[in-house]
Protein backbone atom coordinates (compact mmCIF):
# COMPACT_ATOMS: atom_id res chain seq x y z
CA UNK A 1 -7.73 -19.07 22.57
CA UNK A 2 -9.67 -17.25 19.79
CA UNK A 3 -13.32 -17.54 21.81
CA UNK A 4 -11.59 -16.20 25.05
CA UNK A 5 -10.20 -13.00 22.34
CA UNK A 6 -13.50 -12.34 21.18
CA UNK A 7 -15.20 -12.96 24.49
CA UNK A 8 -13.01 -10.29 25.59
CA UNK A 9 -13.25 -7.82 23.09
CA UNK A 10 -17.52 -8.37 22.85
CA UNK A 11 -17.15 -7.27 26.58
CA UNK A 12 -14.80 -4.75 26.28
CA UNK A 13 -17.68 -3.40 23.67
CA UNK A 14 -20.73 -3.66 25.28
CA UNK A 15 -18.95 -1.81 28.13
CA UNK A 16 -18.11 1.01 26.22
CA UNK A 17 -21.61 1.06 24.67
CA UNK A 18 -22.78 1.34 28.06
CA UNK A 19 -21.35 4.35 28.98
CA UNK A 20 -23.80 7.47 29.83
CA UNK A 21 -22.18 10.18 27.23
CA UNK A 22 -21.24 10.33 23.29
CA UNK A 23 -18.27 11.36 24.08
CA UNK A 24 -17.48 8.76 26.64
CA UNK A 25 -18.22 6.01 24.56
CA UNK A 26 -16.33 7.43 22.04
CA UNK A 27 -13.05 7.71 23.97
CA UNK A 28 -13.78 4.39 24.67
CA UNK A 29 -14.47 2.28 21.50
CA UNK A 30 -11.69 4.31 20.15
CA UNK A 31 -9.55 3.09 22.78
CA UNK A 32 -10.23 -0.62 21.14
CA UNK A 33 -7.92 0.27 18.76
CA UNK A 34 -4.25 0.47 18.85
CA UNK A 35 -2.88 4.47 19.03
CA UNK A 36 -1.21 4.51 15.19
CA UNK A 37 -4.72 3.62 13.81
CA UNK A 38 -6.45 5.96 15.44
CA UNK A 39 -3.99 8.60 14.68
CA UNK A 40 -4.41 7.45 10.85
CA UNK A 41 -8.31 7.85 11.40
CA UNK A 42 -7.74 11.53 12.67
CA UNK A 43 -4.87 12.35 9.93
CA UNK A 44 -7.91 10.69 7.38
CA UNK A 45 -10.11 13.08 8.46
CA UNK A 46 -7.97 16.18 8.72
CA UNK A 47 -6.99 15.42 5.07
CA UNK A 48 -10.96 15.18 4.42
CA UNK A 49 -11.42 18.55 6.24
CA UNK A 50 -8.53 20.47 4.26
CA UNK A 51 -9.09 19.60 0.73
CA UNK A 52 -13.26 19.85 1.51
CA UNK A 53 -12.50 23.19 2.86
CA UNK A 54 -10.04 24.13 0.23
CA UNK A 55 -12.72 23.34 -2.29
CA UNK A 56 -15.36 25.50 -1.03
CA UNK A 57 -12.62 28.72 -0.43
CA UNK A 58 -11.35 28.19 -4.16
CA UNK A 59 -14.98 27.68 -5.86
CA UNK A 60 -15.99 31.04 -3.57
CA UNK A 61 -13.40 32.65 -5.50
CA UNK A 62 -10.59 32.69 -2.71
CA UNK A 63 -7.32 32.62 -4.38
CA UNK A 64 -5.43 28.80 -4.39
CA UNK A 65 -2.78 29.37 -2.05
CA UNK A 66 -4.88 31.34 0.37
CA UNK A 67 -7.68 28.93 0.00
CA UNK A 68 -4.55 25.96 0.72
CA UNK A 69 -3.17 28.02 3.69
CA UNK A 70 -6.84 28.56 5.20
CA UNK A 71 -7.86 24.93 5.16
CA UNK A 72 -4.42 23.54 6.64
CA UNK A 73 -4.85 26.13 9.44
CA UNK A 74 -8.79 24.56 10.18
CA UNK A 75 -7.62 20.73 9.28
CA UNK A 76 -4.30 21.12 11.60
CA UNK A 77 -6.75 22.63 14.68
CA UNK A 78 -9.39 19.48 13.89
CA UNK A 79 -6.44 16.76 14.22
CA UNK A 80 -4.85 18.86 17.04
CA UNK A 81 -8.41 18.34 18.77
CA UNK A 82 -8.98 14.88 17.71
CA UNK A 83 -5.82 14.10 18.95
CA UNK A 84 -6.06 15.33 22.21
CA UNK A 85 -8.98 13.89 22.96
CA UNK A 86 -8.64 10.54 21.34
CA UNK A 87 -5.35 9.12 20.12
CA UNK A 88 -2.67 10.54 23.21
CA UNK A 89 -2.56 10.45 26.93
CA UNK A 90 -2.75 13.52 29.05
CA UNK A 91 0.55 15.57 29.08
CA UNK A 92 0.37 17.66 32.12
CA UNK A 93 0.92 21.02 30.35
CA UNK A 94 -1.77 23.60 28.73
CA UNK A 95 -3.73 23.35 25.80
CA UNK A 96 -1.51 26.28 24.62
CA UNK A 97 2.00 25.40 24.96
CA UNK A 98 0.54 21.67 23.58
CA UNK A 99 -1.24 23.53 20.42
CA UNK A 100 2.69 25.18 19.73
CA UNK A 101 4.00 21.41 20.22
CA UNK A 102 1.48 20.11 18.17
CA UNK A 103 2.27 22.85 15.41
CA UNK A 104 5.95 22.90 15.67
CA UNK A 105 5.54 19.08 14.94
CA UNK A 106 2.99 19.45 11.93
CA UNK A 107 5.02 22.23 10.51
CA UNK A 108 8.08 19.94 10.43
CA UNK A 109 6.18 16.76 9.21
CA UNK A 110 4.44 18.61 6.28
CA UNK A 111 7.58 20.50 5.63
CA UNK A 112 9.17 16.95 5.02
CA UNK A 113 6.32 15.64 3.15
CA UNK A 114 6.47 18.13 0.45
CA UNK A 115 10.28 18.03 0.46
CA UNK A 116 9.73 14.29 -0.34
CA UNK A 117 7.01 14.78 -2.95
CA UNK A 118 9.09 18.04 -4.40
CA UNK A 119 12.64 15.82 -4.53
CA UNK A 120 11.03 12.79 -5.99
CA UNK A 121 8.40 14.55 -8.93
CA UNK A 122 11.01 16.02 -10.20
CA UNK A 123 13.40 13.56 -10.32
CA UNK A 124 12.26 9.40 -10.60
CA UNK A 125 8.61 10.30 -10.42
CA UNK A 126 8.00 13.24 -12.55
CA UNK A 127 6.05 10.37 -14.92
CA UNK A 128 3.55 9.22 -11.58
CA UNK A 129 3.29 12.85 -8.89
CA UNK A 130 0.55 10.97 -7.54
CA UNK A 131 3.00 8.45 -6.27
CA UNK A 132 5.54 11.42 -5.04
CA UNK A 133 2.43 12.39 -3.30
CA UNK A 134 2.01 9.37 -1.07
CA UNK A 135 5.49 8.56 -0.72
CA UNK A 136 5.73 12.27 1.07
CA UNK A 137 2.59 11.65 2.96
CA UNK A 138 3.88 8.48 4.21
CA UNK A 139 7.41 9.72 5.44
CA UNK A 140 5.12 13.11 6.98
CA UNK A 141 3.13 10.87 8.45
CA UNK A 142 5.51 8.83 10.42
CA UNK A 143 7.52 12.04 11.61
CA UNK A 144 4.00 12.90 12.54
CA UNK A 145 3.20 10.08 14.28
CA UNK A 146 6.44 10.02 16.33
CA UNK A 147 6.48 13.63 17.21
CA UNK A 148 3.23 14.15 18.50
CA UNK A 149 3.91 11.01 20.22
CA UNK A 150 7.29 11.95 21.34
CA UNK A 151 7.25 15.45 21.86
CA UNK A 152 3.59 17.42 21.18
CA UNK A 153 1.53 14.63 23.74
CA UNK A 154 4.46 13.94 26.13
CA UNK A 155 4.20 13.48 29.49
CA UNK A 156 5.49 16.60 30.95
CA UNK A 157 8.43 15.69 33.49
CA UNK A 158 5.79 16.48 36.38
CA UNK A 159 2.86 14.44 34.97
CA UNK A 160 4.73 11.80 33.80
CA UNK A 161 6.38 10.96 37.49
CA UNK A 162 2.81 11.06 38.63
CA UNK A 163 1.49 8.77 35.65
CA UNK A 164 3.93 6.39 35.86
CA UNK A 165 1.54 3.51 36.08
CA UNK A 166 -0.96 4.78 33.53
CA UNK A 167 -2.95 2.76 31.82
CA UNK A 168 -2.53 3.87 28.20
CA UNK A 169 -6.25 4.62 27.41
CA UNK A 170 -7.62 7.83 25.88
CA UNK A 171 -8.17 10.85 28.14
CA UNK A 172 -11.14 13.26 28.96
């Protein structure tokens, strides 16, 4: 059972290595993994992005909270991208009305996520905010997760009549 797995995954590989374009094989060997890790992988490095770019606005002498607001606008636009073109299907609608989606959804999440962090640092964790921290990122993340999935990258009615025996893999 095991060497039939791995037979099929080392094939599944070696295909994808095959194909003619970067971006092709990346859609591809990202399509190896199941959708919430590759969402974690683009929410890793949106969080990269923001506090990278926060750091280089505040030591240019940007003040904190516009430095803060700055780099969440550029990280939400990377994962928004990275997204789209690697974790969800195709939804049928425009870039722009899924961009709103995706930020109506991210505004909610991270609203929730610092409400977490906010409730719990200064109540049971004011001794740990690290842990407040991840605790909020955690509950963010799976409102996240489940509204992009649910609502950002749906199926609009039209595409999803069309699609209804999709495949599940990564778009173009």
């Amino acid at each position: 059972m095991y060497d039939e797995l791995r037979k099929r995954g080392t094939s599944r590989l070696n295909e994808a290595l095959r194909l003619p374009t970067l971006h092709a094989r990346a859609q591809s060997l990202a399509a190896l993994l199941p959708r919430p890790l590759r969402f974690l992988a683009v929410g890793g490095l949106g969080l990269a992005a923001n506090i990278v770019l926060f750091s280089i606005a505040w030591m240019l002498g940007v003040p904190s909270l516009t430095a803060g607001l700055l780099a969440l606008v550029a990280a939400t636009v990377l994962t928004w991208r990275l997204n789209r073109a690697f974790t969800f299907d195709r939804t049928g609608r425009s870039q722009r009305e899924e961009a709103m989606r995706y930020a109506l959804v991210t505004t909610v999440a991270q609203g929730t996520s610092y409400a977490v962090f906010a409730v719990l640092v200064l109540t049971v964790l004011a001794w740990l905010p690290q842990a407040a921290i991840v605790a909020g990122a955690a509950v963010g993340a799976l409102i996240s997760y489940n509204g992009h999935r649910l609502f950002a990258f749906a199926p609009s009615h039209a595409d999803a009549s069309n699609d209804a025996g999709s495949s599940g893999f990564v778009r173009s």
